[in-house]
PDB file of N, CA and C in Angstrom:
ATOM      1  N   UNK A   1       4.481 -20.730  21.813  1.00  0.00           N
ATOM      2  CA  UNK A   1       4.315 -19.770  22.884  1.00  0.00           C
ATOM      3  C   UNK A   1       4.988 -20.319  24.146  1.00  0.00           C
ATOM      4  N   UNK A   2       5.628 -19.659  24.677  1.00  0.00           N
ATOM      5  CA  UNK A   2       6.619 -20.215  26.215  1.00  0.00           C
ATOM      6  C   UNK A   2       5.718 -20.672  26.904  1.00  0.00           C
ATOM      7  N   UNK A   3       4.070 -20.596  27.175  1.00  0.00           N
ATOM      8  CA  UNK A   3       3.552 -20.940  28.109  1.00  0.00           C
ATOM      9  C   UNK A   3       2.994 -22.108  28.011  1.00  0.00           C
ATOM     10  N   UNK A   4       2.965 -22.768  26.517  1.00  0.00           N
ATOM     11  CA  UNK A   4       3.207 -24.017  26.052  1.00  0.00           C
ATOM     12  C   UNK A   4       3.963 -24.740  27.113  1.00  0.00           C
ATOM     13  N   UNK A   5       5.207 -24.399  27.045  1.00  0.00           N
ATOM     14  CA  UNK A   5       6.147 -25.050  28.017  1.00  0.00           C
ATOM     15  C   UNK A   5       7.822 -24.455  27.082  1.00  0.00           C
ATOM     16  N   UNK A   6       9.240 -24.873  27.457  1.00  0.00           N
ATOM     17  CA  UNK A   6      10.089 -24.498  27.395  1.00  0.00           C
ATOM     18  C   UNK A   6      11.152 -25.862  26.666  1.00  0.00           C
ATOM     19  N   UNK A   7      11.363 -25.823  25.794  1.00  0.00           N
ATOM     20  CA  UNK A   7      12.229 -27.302  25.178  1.00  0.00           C
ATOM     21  C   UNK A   7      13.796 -26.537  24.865  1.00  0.00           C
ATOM     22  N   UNK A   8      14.863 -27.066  25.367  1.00  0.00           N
ATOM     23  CA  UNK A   8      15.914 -26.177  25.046  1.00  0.00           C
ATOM     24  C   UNK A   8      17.391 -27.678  24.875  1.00  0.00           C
ATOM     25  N   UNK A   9      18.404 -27.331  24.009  1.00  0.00           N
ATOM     26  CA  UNK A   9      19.570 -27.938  24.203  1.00  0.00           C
ATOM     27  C   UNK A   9      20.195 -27.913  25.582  1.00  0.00           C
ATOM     28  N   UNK A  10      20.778 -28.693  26.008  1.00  0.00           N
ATOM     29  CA  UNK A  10      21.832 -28.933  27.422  1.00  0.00           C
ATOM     30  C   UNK A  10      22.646 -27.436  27.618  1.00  0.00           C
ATOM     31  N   UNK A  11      23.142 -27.038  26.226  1.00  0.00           N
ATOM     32  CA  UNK A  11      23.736 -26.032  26.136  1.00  0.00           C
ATOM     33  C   UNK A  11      23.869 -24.670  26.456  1.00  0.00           C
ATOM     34  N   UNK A  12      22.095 -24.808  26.546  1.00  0.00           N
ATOM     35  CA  UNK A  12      21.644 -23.448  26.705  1.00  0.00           C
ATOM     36  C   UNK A  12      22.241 -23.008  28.586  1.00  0.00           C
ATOM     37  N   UNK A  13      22.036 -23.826  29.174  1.00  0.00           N
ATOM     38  CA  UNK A  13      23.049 -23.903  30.601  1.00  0.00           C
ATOM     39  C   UNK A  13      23.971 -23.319  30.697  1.00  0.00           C
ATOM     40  N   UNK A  14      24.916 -23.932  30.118  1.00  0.00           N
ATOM     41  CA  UNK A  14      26.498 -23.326  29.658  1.00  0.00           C
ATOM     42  C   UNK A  14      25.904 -21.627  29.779  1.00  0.00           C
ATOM     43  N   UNK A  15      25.083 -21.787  28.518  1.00  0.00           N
ATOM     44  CA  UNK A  15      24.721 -20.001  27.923  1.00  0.00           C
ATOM     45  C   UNK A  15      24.622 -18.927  28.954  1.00  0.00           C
ATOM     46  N   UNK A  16      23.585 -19.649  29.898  1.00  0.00           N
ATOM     47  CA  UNK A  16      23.344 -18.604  31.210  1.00  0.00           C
ATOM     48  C   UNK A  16      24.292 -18.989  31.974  1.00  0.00           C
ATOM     49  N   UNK A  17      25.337 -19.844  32.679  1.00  0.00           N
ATOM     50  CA  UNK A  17      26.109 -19.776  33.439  1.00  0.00           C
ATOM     51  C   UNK A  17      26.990 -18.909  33.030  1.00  0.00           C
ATOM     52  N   UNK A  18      27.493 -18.803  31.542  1.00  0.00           N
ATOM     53  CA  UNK A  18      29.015 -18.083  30.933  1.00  0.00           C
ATOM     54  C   UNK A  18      28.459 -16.560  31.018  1.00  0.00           C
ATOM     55  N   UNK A  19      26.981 -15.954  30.885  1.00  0.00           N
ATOM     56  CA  UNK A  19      26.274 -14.897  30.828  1.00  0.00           C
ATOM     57  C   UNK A  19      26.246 -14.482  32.442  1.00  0.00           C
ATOM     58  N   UNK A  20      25.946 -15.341  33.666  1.00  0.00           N
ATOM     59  CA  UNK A  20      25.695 -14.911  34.861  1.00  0.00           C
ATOM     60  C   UNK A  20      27.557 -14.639  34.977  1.00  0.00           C
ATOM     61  N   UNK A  21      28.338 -15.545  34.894  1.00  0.00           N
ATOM     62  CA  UNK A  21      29.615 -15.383  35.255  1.00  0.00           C
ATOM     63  C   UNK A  21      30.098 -13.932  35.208  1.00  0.00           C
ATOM     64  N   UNK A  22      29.847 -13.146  34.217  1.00  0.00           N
ATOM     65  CA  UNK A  22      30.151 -11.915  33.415  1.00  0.00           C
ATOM     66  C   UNK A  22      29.764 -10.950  34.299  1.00  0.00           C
ATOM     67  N   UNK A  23      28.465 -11.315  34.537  1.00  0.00           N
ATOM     68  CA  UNK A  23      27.875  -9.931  35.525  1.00  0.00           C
ATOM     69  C   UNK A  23      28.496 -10.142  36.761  1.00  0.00           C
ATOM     70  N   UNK A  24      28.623 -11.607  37.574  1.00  0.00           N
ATOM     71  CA  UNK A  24      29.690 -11.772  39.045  1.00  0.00           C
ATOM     72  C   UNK A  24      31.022 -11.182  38.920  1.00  0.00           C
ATOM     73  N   UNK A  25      31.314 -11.053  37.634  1.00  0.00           N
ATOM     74  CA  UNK A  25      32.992 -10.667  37.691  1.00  0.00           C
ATOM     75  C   UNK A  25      32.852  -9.034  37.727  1.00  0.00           C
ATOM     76  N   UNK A  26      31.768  -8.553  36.693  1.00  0.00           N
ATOM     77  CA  UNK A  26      31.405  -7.241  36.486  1.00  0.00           C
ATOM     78  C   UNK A  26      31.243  -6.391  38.037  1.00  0.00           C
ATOM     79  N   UNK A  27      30.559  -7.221  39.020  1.00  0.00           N
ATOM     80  CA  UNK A  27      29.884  -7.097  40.264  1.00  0.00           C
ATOM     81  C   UNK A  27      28.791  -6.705  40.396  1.00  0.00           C
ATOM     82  N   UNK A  28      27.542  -7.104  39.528  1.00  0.00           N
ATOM     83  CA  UNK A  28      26.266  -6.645  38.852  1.00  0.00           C
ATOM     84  C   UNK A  28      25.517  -8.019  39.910  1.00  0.00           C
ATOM     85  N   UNK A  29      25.930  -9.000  39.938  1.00  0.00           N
ATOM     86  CA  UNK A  29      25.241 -10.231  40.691  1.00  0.00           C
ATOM     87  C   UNK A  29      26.174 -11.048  42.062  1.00  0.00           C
ATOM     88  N   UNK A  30      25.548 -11.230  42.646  1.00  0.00           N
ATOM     89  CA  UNK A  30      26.917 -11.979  44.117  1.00  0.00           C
ATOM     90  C   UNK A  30      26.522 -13.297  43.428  1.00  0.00           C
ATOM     91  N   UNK A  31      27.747 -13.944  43.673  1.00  0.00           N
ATOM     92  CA  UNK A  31      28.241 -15.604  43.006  1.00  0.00           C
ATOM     93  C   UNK A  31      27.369 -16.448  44.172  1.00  0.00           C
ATOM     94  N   UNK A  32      26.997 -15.918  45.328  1.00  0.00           N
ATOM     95  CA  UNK A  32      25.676 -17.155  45.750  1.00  0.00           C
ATOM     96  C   UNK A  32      24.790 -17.227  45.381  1.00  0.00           C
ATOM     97  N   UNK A  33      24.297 -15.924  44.354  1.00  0.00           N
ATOM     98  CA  UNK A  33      22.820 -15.562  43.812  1.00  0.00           C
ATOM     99  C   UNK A  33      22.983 -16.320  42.568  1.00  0.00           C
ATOM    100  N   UNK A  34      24.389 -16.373  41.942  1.00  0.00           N
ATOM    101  CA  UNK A  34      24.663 -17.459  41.027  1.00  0.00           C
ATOM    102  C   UNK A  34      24.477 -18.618  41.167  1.00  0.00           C
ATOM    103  N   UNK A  35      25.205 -18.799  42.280  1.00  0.00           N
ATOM    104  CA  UNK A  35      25.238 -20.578  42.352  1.00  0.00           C
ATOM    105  C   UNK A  35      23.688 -21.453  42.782  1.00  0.00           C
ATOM    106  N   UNK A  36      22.846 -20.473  43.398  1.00  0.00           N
ATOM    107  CA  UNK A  36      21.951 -20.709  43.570  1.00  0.00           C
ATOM    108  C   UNK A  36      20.551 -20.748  42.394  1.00  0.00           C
ATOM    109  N   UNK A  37      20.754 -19.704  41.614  1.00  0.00           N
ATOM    110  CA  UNK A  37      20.177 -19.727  40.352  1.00  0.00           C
ATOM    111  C   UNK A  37      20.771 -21.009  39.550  1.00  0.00           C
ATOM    112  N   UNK A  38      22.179 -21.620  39.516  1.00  0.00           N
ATOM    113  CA  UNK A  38      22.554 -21.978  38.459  1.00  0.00           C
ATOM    114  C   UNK A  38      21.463 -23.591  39.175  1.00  0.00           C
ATOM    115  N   UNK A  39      21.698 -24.132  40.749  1.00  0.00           N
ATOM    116  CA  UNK A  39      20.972 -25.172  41.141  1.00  0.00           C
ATOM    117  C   UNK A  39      19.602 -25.191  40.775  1.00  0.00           C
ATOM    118  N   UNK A  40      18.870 -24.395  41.176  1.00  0.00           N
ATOM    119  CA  UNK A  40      17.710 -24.155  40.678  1.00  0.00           C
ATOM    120  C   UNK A  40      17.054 -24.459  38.724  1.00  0.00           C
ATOM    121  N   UNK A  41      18.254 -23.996  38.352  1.00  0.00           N
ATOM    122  CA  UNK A  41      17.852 -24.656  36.620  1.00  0.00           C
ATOM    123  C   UNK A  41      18.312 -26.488  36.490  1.00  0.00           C
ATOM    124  N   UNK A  42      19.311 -26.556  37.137  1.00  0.00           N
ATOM    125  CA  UNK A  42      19.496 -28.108  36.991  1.00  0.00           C
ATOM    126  C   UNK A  42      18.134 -28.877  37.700  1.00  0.00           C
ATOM    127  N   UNK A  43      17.840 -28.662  38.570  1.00  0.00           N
ATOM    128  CA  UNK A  43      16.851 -28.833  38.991  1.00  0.00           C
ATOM    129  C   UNK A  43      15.507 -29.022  38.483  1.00  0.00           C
ATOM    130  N   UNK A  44      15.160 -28.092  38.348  1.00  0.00           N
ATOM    131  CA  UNK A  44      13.822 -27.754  37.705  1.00  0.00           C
ATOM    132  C   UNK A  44      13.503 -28.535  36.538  1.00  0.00           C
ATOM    133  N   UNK A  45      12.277 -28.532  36.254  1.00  0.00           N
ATOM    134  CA  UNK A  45      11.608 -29.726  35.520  1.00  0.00           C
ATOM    135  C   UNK A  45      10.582 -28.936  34.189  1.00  0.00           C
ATOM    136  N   UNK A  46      11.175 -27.289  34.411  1.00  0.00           N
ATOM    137  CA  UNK A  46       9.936 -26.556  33.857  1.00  0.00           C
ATOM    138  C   UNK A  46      11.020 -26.335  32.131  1.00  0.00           C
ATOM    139  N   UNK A  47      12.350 -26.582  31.955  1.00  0.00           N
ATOM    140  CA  UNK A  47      12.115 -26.371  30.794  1.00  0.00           C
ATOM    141  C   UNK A  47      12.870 -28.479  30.407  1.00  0.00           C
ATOM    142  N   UNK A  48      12.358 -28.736  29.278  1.00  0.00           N
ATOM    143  CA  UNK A  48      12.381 -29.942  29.035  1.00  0.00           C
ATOM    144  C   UNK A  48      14.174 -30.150  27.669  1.00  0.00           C
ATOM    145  N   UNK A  49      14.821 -30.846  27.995  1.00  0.00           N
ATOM    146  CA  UNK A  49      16.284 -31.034  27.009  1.00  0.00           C
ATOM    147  C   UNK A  49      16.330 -31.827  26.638  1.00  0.00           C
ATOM    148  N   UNK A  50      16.445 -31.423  25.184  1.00  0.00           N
ATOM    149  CA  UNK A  50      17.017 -32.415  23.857  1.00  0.00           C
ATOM    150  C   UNK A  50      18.470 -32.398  23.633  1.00  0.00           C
ATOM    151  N   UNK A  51      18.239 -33.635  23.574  1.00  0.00           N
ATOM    152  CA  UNK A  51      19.886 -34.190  23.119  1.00  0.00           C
ATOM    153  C   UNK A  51      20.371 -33.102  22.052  1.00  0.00           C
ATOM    154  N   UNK A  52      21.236 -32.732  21.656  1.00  0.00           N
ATOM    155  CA  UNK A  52      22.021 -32.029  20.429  1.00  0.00           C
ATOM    156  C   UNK A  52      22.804 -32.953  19.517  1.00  0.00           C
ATOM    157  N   UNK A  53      22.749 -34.238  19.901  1.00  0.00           N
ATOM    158  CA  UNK A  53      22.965 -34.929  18.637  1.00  0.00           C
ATOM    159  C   UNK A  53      22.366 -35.305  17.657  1.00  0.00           C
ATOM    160  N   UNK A  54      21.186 -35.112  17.403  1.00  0.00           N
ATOM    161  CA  UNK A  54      20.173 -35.250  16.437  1.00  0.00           C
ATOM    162  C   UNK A  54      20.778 -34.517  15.797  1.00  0.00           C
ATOM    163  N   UNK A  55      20.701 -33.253  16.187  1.00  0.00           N
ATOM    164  CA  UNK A  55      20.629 -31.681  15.442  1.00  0.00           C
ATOM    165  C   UNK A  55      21.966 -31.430  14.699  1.00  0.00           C
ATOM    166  N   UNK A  56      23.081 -32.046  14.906  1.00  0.00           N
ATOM    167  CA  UNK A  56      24.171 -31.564  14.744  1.00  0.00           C
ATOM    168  C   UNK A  56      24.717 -31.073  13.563  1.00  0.00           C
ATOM    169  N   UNK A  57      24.289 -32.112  12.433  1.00  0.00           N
ATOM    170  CA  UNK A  57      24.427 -32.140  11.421  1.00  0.00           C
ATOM    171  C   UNK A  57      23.990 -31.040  10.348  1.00  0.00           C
ATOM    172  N   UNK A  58      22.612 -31.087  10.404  1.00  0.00           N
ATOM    173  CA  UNK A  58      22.218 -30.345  10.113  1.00  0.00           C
ATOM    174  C   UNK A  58      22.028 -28.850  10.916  1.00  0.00           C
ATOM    175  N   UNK A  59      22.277 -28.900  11.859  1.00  0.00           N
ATOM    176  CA  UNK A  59      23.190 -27.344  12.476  1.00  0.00           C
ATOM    177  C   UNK A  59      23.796 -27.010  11.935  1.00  0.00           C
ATOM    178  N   UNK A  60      24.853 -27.757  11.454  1.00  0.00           N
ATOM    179  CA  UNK A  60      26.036 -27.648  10.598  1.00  0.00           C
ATOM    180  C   UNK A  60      25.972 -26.851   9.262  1.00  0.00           C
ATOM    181  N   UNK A  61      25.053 -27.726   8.532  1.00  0.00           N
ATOM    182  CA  UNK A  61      24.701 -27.032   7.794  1.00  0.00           C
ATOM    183  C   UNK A  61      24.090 -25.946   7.525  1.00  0.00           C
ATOM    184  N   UNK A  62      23.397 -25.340   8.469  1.00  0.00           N
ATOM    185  CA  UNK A  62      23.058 -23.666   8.230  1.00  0.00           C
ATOM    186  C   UNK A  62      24.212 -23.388   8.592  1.00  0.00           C
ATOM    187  N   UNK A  63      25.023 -23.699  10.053  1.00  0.00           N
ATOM    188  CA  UNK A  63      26.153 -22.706  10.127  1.00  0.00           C
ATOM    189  C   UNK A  63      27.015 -22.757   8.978  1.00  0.00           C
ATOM    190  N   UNK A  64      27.521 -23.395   7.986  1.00  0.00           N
ATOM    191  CA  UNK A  64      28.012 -23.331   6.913  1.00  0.00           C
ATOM    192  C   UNK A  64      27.406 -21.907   5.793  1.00  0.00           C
ATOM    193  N   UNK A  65      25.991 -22.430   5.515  1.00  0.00           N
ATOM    194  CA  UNK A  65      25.280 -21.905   4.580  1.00  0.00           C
ATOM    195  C   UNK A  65      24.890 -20.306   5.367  1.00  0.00           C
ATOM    196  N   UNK A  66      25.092 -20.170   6.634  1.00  0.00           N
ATOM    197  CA  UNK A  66      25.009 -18.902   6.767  1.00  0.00           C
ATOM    198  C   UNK A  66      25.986 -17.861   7.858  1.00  0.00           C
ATOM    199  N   UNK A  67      26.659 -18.625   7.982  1.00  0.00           N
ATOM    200  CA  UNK A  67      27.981 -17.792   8.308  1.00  0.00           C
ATOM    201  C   UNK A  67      27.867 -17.427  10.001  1.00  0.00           C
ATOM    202  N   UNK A  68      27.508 -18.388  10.469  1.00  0.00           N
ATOM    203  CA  UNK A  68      26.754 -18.422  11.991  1.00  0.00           C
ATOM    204  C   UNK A  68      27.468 -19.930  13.126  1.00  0.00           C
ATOM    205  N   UNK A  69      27.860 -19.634  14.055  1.00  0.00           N
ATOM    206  CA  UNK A  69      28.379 -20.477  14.481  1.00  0.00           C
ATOM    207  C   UNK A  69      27.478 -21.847  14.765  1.00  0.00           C
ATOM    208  N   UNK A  70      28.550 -22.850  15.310  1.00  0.00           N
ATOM    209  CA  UNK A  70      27.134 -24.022  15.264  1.00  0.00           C
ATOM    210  C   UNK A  70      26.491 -24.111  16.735  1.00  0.00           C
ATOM    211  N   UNK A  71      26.812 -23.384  17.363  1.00  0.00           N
ATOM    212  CA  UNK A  71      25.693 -23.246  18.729  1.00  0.00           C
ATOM    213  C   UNK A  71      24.647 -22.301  18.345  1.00  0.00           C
ATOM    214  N   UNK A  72      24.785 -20.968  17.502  1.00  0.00           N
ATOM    215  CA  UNK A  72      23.435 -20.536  17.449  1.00  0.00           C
ATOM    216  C   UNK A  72      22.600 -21.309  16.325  1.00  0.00           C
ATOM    217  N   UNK A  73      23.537 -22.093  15.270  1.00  0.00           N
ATOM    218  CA  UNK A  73      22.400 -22.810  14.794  1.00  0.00           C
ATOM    219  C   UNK A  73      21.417 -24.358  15.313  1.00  0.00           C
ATOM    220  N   UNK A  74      21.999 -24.844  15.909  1.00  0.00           N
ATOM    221  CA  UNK A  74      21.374 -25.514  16.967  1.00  0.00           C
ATOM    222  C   UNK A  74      20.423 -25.584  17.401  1.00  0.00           C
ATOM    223  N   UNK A  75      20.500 -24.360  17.973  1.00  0.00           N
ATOM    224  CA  UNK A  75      19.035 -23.795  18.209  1.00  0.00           C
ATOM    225  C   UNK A  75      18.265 -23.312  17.198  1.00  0.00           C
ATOM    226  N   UNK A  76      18.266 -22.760  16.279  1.00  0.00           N
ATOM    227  CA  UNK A  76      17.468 -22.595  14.962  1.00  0.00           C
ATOM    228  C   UNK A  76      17.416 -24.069  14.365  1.00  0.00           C
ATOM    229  N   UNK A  77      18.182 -25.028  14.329  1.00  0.00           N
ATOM    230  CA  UNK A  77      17.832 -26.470  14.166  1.00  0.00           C
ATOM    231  C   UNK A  77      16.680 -27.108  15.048  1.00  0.00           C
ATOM    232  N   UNK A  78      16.854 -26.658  16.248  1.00  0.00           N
ATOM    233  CA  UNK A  78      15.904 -27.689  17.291  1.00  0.00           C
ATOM    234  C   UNK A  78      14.156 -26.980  17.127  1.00  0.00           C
ATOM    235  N   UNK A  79      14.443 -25.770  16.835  1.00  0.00           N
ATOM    236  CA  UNK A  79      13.226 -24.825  16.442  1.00  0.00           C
ATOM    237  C   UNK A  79      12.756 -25.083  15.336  1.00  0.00           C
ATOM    238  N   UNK A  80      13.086 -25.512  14.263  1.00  0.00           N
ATOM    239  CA  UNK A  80      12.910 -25.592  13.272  1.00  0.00           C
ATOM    240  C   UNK A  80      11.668 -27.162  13.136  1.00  0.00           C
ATOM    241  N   UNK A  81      12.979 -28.243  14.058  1.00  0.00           N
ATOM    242  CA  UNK A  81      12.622 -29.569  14.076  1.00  0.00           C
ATOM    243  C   UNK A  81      11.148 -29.660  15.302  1.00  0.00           C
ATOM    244  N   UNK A  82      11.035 -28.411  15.361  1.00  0.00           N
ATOM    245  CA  UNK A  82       9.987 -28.746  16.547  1.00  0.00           C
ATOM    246  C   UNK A  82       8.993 -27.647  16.140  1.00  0.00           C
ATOM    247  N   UNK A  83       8.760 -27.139  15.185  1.00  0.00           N
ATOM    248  CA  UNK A  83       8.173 -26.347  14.588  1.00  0.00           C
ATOM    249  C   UNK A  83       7.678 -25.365  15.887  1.00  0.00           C
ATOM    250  N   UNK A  84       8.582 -25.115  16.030  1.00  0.00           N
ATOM    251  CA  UNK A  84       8.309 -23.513  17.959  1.00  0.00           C
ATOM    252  C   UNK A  84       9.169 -22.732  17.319  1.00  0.00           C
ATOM    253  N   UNK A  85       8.866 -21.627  18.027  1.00  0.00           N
ATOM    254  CA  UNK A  85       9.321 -20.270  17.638  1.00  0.00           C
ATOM    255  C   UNK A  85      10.834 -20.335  18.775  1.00  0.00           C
ATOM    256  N   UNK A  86      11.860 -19.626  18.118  1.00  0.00           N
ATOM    257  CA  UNK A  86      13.041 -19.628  18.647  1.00  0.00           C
ATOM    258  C   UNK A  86      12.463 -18.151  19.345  1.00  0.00           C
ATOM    259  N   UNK A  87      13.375 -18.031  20.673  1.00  0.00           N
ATOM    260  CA  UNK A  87      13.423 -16.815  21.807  1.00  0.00           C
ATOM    261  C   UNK A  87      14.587 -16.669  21.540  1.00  0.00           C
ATOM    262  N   UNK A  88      15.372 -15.436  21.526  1.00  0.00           N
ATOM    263  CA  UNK A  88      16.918 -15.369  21.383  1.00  0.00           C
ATOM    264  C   UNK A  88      16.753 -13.499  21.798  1.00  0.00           C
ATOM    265  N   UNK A  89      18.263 -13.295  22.151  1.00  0.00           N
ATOM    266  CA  UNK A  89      18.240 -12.272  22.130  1.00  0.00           C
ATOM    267  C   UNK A  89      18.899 -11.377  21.490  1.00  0.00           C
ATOM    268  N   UNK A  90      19.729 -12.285  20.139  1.00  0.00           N
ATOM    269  CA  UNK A  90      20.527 -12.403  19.102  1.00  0.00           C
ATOM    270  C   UNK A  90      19.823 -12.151  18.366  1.00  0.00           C
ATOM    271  N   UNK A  91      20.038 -10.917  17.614  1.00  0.00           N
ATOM    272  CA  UNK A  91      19.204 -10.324  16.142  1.00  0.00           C
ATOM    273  C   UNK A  91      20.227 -11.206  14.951  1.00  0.00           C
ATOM    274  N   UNK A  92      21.148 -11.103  15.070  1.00  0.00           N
ATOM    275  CA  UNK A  92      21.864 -11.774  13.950  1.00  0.00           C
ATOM    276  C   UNK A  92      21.066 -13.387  13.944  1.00  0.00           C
ATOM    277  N   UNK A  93      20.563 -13.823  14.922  1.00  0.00           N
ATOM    278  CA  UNK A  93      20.026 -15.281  14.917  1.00  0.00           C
ATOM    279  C   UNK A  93      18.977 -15.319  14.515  1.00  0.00           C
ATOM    280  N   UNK A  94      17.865 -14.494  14.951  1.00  0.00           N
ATOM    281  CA  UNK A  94      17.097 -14.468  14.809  1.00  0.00           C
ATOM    282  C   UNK A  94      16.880 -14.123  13.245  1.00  0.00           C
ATOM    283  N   UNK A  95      17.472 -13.446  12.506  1.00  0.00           N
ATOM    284  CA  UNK A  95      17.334 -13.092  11.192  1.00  0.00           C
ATOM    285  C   UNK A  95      17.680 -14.330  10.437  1.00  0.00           C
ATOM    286  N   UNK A  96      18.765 -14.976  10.783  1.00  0.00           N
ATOM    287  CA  UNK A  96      19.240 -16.354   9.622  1.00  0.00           C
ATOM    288  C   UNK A  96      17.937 -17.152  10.344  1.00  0.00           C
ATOM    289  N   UNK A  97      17.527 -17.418  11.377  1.00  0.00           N
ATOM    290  CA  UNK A  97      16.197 -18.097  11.585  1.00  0.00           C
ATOM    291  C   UNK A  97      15.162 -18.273  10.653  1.00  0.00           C
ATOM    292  N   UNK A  98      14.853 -16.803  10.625  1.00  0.00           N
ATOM    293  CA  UNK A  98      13.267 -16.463   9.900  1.00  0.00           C
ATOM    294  C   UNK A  98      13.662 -16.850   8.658  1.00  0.00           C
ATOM    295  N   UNK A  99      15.019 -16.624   8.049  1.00  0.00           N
ATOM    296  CA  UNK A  99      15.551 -17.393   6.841  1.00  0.00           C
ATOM    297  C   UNK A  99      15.717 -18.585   6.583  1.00  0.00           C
ATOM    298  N   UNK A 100      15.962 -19.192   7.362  1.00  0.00           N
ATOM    299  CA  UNK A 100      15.614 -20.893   7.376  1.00  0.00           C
ATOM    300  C   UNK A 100      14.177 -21.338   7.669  1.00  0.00           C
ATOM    301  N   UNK A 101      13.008 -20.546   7.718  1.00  0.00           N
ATOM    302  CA  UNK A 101      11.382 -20.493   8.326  1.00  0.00           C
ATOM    303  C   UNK A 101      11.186 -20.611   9.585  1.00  0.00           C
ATOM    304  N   UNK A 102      12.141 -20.224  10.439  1.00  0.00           N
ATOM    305  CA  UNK A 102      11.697 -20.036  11.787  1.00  0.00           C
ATOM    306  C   UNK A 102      11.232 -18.928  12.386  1.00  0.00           C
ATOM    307  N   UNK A 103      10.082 -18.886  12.700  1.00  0.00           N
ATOM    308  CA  UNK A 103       9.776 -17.723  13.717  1.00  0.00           C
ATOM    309  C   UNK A 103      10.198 -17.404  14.894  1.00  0.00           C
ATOM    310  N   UNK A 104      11.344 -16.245  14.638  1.00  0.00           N
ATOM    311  CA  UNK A 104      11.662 -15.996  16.021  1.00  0.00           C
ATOM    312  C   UNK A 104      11.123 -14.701  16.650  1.00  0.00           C
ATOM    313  N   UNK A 105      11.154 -14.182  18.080  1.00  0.00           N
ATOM    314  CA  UNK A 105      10.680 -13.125  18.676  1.00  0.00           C
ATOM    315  C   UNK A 105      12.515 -13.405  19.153  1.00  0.00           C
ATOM    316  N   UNK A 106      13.039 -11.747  19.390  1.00  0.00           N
ATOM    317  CA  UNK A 106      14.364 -11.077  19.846  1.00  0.00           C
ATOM    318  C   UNK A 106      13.381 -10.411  21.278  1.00  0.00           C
ATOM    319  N   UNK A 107      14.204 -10.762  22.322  1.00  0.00           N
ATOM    320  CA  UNK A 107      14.022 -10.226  23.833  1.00  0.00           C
ATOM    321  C   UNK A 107      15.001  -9.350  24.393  1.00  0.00           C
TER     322      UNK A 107
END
């Protein structure tokens, strides 16, 4: 449950910066509301990051075995290894998830 607390790859950063970028270019968000959101997550202490080298490997291997790149399996790796439910907003992820035994909820 998120209110557990929040455990995520380094990556997931990237995820929302390349996602906020889209809407600044779109003109949906002003790039100080960005840059200021993006400080605010480096910052913050509320979600906790795991290395992605543990995971890699065996990332690998679902993305192999299911036709999924190796950043969304990653995260179905780190979920898996941490027995928490993956958040995504990726139905395609969320489905090879629940197929590898992860419980995911799609947002």
């Amino acid at each position: 449950m998120i209110l557990e607390g929040l455990v995520s790859l380094p990556l997931s950063i990237k995820e929302v910066a390349n996602a906020l970028w889209k809407k600044a270019l779109n003109g949906e968000i002003r790039v100080e509301d960005v840059e200021k959101i993006l400080a605010d997550l480096r910052r913050s202490d509320a979600i906790k990051f795991e290395s992605q080298n543990r995971y890699l490997i065996s990332a690998f291997k679902i993305a192999v075995k299911n036709k999924v790149t190796v950043y969304d399996a990653l995260f179905i790796e780190l979920s898996k290894h941490l027995k928490a439910e993956l958040v995504t907003s990726d139905s395609k992820q969320a489905k090879i998830a629940e197929k590898e035994g992860v419980k995911a909820i799609v947002v």
